[in-house]
N, C-alpha and C. Protein backbone atom coordinates (compact mmCIF):
# COMPACT_ATOMS: atom_id res chain seq x y z
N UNK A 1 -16.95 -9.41 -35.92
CA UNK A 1 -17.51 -8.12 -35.57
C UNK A 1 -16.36 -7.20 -35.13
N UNK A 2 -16.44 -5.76 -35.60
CA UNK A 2 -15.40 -4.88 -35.78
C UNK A 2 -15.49 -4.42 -34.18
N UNK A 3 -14.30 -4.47 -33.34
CA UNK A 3 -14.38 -3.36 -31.85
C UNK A 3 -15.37 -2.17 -31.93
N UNK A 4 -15.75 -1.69 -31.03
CA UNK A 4 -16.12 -0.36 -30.77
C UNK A 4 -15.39 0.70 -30.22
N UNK A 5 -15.08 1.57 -31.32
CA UNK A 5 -14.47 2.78 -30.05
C UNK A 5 -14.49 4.00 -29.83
N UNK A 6 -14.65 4.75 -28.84
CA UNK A 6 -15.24 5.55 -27.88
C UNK A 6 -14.98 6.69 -28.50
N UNK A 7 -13.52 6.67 -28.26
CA UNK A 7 -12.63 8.03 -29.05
C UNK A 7 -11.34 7.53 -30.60
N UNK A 8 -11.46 8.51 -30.65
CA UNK A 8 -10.36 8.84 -31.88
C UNK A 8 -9.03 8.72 -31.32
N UNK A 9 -8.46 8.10 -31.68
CA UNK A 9 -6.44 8.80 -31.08
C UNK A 9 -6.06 9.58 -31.85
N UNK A 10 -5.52 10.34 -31.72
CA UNK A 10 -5.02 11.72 -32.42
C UNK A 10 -3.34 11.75 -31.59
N UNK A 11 -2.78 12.34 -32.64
CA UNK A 11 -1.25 12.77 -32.40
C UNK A 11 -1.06 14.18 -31.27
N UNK A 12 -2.29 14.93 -31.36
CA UNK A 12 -2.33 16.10 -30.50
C UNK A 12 -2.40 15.76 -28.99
N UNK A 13 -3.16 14.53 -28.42
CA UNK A 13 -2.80 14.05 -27.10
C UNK A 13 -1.83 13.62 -26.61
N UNK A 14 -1.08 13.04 -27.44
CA UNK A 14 0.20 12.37 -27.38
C UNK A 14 1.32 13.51 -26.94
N UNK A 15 0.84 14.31 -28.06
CA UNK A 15 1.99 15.81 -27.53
C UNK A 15 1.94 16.75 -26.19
N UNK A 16 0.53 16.48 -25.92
CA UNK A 16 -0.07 17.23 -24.32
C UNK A 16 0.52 16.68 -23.37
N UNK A 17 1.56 15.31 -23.40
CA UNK A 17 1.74 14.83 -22.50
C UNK A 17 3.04 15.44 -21.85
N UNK A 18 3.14 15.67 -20.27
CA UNK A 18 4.03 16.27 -19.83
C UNK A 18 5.69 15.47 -20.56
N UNK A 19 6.69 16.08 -20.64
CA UNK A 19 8.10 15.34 -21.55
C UNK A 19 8.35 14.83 -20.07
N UNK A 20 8.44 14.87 -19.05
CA UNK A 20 9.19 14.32 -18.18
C UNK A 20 8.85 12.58 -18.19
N UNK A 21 7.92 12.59 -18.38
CA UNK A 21 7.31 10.84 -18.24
C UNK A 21 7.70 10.27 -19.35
N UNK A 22 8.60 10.61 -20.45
CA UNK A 22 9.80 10.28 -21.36
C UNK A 22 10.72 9.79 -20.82
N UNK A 23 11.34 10.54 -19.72
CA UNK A 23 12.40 11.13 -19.54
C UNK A 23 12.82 9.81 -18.17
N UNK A 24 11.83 9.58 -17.60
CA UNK A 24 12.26 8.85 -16.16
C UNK A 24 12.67 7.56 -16.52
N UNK A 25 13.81 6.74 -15.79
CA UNK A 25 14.10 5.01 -16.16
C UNK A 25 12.91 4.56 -15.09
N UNK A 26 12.84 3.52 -15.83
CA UNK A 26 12.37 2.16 -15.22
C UNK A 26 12.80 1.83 -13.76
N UNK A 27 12.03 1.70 -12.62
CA UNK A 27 12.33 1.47 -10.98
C UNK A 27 12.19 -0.51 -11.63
N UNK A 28 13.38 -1.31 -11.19
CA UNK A 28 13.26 -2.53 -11.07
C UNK A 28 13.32 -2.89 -9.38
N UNK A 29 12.33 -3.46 -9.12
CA UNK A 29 12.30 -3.71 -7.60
C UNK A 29 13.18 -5.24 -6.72
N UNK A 30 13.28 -5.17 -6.12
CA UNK A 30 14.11 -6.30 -5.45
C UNK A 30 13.36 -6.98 -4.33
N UNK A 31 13.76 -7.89 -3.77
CA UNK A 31 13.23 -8.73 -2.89
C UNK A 31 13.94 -8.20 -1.44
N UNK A 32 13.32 -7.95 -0.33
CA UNK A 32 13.77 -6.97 0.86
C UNK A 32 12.95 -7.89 1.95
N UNK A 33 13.27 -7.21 3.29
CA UNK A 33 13.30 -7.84 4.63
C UNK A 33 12.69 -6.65 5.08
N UNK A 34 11.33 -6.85 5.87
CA UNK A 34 10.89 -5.98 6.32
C UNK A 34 10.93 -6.25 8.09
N UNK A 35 11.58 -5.59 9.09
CA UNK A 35 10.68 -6.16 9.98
C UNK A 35 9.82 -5.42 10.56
N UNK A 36 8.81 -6.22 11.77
CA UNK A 36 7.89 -5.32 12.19
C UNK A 36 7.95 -6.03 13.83
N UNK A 37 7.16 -4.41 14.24
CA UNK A 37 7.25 -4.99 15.96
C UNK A 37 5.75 -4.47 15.99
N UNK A 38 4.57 -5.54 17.14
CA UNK A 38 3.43 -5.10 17.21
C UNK A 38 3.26 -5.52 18.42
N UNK A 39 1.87 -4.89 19.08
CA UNK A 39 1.25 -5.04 20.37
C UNK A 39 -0.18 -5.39 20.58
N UNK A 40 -0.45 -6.56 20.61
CA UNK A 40 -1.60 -6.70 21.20
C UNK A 40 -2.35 -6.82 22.55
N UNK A 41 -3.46 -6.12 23.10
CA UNK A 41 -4.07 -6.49 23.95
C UNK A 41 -5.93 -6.92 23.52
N UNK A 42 -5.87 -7.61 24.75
CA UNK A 42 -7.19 -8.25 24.89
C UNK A 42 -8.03 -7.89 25.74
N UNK A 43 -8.98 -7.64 25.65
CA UNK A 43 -9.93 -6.98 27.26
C UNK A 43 -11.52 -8.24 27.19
N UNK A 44 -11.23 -8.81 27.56
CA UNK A 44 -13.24 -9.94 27.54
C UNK A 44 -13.94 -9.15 28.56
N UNK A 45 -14.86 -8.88 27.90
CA UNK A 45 -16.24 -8.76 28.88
C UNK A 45 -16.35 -9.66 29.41
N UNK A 46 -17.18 -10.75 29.00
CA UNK A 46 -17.59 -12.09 29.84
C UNK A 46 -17.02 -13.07 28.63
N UNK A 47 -17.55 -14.39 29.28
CA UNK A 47 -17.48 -15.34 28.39
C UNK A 47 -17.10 -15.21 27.26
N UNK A 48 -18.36 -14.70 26.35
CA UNK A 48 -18.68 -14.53 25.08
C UNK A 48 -18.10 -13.31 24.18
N UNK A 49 -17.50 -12.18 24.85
CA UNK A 49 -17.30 -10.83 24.05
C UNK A 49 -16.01 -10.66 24.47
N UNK A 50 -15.31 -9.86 23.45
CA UNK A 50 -13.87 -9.23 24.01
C UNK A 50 -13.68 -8.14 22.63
N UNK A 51 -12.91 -7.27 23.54
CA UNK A 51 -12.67 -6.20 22.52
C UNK A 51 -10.73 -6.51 22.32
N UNK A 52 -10.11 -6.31 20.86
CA UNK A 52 -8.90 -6.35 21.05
C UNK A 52 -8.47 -5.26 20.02
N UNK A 53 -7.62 -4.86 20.53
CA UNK A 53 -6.60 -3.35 19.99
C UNK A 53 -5.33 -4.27 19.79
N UNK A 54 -5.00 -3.08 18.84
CA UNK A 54 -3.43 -4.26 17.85
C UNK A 54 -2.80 -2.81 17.69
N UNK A 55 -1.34 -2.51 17.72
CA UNK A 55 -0.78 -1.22 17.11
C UNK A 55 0.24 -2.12 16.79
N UNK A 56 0.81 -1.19 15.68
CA UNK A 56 2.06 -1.75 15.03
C UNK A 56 3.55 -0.77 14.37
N UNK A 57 4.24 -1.11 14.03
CA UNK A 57 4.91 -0.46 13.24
C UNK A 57 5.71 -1.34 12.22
N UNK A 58 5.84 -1.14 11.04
CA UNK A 58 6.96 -1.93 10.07
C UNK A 58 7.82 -0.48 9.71
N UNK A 59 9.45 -0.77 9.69
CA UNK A 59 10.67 -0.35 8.96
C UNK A 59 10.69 -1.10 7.11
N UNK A 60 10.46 -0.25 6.29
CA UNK A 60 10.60 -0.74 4.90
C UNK A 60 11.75 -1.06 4.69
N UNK A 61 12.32 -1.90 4.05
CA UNK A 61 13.66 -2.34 3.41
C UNK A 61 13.94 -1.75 2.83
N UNK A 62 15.36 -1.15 2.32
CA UNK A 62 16.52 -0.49 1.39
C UNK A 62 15.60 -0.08 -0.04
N UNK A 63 15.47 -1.71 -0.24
CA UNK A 63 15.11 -1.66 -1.63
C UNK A 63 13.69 -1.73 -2.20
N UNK A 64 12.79 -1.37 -0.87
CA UNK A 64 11.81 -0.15 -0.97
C UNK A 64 11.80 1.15 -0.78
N UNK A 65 12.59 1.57 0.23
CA UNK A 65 12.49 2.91 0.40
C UNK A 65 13.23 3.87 -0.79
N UNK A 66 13.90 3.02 -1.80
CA UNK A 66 14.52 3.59 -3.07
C UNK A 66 13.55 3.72 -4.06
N UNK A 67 12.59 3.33 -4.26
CA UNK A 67 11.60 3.20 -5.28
C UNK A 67 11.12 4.83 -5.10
N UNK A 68 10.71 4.66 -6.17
CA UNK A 68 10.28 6.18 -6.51
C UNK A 68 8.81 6.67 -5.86
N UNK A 69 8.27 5.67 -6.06
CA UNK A 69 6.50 5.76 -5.63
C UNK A 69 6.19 5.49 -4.07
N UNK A 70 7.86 5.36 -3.15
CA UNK A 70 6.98 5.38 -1.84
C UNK A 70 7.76 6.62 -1.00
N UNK A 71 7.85 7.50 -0.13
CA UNK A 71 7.73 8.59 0.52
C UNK A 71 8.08 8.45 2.10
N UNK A 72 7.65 7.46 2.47
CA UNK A 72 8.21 7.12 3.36
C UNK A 72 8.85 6.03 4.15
N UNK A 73 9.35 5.55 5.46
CA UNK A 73 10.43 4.42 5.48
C UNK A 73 9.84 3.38 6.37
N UNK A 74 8.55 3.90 7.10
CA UNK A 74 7.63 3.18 7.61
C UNK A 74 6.35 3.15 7.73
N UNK A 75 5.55 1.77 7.98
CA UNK A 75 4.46 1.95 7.70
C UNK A 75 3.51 1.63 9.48
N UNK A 76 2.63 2.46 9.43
CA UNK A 76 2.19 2.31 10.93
C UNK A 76 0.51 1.57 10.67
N UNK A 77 0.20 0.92 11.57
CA UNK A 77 -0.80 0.56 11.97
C UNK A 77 -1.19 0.56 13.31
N UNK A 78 -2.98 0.41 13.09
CA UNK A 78 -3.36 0.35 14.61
C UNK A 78 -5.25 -0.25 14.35
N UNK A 79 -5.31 -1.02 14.67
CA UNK A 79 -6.62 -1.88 14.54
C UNK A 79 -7.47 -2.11 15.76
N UNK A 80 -8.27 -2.26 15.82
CA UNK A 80 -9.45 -1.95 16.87
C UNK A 80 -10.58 -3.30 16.65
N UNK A 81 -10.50 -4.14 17.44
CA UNK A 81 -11.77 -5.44 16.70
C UNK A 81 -12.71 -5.84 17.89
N UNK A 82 -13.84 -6.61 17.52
CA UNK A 82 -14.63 -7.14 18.43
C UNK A 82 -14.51 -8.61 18.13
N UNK A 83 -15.09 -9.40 19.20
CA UNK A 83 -15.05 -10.52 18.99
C UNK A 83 -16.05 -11.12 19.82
N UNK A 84 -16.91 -11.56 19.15
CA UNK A 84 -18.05 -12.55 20.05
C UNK A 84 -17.84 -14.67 19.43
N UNK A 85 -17.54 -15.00 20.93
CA UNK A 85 -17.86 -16.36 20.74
C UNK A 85 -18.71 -17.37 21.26
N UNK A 86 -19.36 -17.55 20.30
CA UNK A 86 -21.29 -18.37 20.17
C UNK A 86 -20.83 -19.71 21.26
């Protein structure tokens, strides 16, 4: 049984396409060292419940922050959780 398909390809889309995305090399990525420093606290209600907050920060490695597709050199976090134990 023959595929199905949706659209036509035509040579006229091909030409719509901006020339720069010709034009760019290939990003080959490398293997990097990230580190990170974080903080947790814990607060229990009683026994059974506790609320815990986490903040963080990571520094990207060299041979991420060269890649084309990322913008900046760190990445931040900050998490907020509950926890009940039965």
């Amino acid at each position: 049984m023959a595929p199905l398909h949706f659209f036509k390809e035509s040579r006229s889309c091909a030409s719509a396409l901006p020339p720069a995305l010709g034009t760019q090399k290939a990003y080959a990525g490398k293997a990097a060292v990230n580190p990170e420093l974080s903080l947790t606290a814990l607060y229990r209600f009683d026994r059974h419940q506790s609320l815990m907050l986490n903040a963080g920060v990571k520094s990207l490695g060299k041979e991420i922050k060269d890649s084309p597709l990322v913008d900046r050199t760190t990445e931040n976090r900050v998490m907020l959780g509950y926890l009940y134990r039965f």
